[in-house]
Protein backbone atom coordinates (compact mmCIF):
# COMPACT_ATOMS: atom_id res chain seq x y z
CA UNK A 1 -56.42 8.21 51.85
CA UNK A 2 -60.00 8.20 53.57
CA UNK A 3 -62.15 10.01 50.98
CA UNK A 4 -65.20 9.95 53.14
CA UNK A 5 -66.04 10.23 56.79
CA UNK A 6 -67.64 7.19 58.44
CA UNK A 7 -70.11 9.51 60.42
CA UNK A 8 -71.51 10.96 56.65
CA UNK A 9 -72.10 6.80 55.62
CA UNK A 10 -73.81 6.47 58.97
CA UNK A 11 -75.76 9.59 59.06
CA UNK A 12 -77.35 8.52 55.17
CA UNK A 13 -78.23 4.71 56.34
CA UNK A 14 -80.20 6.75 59.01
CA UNK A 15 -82.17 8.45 57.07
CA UNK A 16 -82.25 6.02 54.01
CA UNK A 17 -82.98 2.87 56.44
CA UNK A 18 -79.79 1.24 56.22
CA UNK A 19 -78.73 -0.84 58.94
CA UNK A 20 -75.60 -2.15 60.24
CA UNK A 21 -72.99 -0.42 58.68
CA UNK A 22 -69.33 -1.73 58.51
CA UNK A 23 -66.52 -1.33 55.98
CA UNK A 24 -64.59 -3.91 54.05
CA UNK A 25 -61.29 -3.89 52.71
CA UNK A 26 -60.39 -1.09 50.55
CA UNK A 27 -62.90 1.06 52.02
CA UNK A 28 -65.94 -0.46 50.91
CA UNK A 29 -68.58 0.82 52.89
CA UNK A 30 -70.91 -1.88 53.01
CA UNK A 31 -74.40 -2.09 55.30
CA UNK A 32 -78.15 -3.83 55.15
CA UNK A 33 -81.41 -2.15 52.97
CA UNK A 34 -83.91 -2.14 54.01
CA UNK A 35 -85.88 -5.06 54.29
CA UNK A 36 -83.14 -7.17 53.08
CA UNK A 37 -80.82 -10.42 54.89
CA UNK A 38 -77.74 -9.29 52.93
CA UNK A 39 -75.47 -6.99 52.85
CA UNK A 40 -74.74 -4.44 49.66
CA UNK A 41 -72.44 -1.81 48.73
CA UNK A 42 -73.52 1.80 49.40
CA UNK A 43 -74.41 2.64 45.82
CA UNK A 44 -71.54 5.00 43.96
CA UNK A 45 -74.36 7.55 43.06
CA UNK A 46 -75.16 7.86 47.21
CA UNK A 47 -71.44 7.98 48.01
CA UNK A 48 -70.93 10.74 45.30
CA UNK A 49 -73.44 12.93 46.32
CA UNK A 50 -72.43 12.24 49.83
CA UNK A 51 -69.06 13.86 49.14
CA UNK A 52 -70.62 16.75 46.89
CA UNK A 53 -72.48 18.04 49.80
CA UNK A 54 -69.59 17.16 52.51
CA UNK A 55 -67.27 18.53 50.58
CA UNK A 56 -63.24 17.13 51.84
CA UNK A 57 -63.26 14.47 54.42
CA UNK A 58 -60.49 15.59 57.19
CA UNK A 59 -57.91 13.27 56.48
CA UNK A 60 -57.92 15.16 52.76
CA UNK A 61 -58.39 18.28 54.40
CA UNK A 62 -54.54 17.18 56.57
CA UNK A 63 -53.34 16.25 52.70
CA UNK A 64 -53.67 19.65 51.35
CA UNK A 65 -52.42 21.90 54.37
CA UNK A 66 -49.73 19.13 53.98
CA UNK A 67 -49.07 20.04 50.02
CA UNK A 68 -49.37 24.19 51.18
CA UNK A 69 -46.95 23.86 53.63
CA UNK A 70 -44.62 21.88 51.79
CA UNK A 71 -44.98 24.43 48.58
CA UNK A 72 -44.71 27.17 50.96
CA UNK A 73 -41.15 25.43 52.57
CA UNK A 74 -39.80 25.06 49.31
CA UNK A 75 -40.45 28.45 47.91
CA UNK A 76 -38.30 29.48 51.19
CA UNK A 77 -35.90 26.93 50.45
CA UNK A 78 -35.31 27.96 47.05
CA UNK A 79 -34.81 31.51 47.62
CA UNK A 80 -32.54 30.79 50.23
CA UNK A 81 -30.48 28.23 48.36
CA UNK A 82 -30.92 29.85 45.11
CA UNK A 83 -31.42 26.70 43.61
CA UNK A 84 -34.69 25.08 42.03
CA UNK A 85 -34.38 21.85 43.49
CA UNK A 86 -36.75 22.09 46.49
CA UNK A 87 -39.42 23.42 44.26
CA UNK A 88 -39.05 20.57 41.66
CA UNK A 89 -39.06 17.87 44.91
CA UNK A 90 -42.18 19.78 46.37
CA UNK A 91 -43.69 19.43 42.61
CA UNK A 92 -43.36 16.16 42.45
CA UNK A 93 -44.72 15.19 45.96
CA UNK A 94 -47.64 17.67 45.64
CA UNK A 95 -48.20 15.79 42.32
CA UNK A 96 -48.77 12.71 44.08
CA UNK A 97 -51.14 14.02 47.16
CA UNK A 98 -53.36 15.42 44.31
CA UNK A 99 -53.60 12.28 42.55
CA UNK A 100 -54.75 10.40 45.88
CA UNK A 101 -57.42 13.36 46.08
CA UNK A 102 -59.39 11.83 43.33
CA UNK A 103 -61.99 9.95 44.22
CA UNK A 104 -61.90 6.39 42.82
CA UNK A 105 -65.28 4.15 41.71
């Protein structure tokens, strides 16, 4: 899961003086400082207040309309079937979208 949108990164190097942006494996955003002939890591404090004032990227926006509508199914479903089985499956897969919604350092 994307936790940040590539535009944000961009826009900050902008107006910090980055340069060159591009992302490495495991979505490491990495791009030049100013002034510098090689490449860093955006620092963890600029990515974290990147997503505090973005708030959700859109692909964890899809997620959680993803875990609503699946909760939402299996409420249906378990009326209808009068069993607790789709709400214990939609637990357990809502369980694991939430726990790719934290952010990892």
């Amino acid at each position: 899961m994307n936790h940040y949108c590539y535009t944000w990164i961009e826009d900050w190097c902008q107006e910090n003086g980055w340069t060159d942006l591009f992302v490495r494996e495991r979505k490491e955003y990495w791009a030049f400082p100013p002034n510098a002939v090689m490449p860093l890591p955006i620092p963890n404090q600029a990515l974290r207040l990147i997503k505090a004032k973005q708030g959700l990227s859109p692909d964890e926006r899809k997620w959680c309309v993803t875990a609503i509508g699946i909760s939402v199914m299996s409420a249906l479903f378990t009326y209808l079937l009068q069993s607790p089985m789709p709400l214990v499956s939609a637990f357990a897969i809502c369980a694991m979208i939430v726990a790719q919604l934290e952010v990892e350092d």
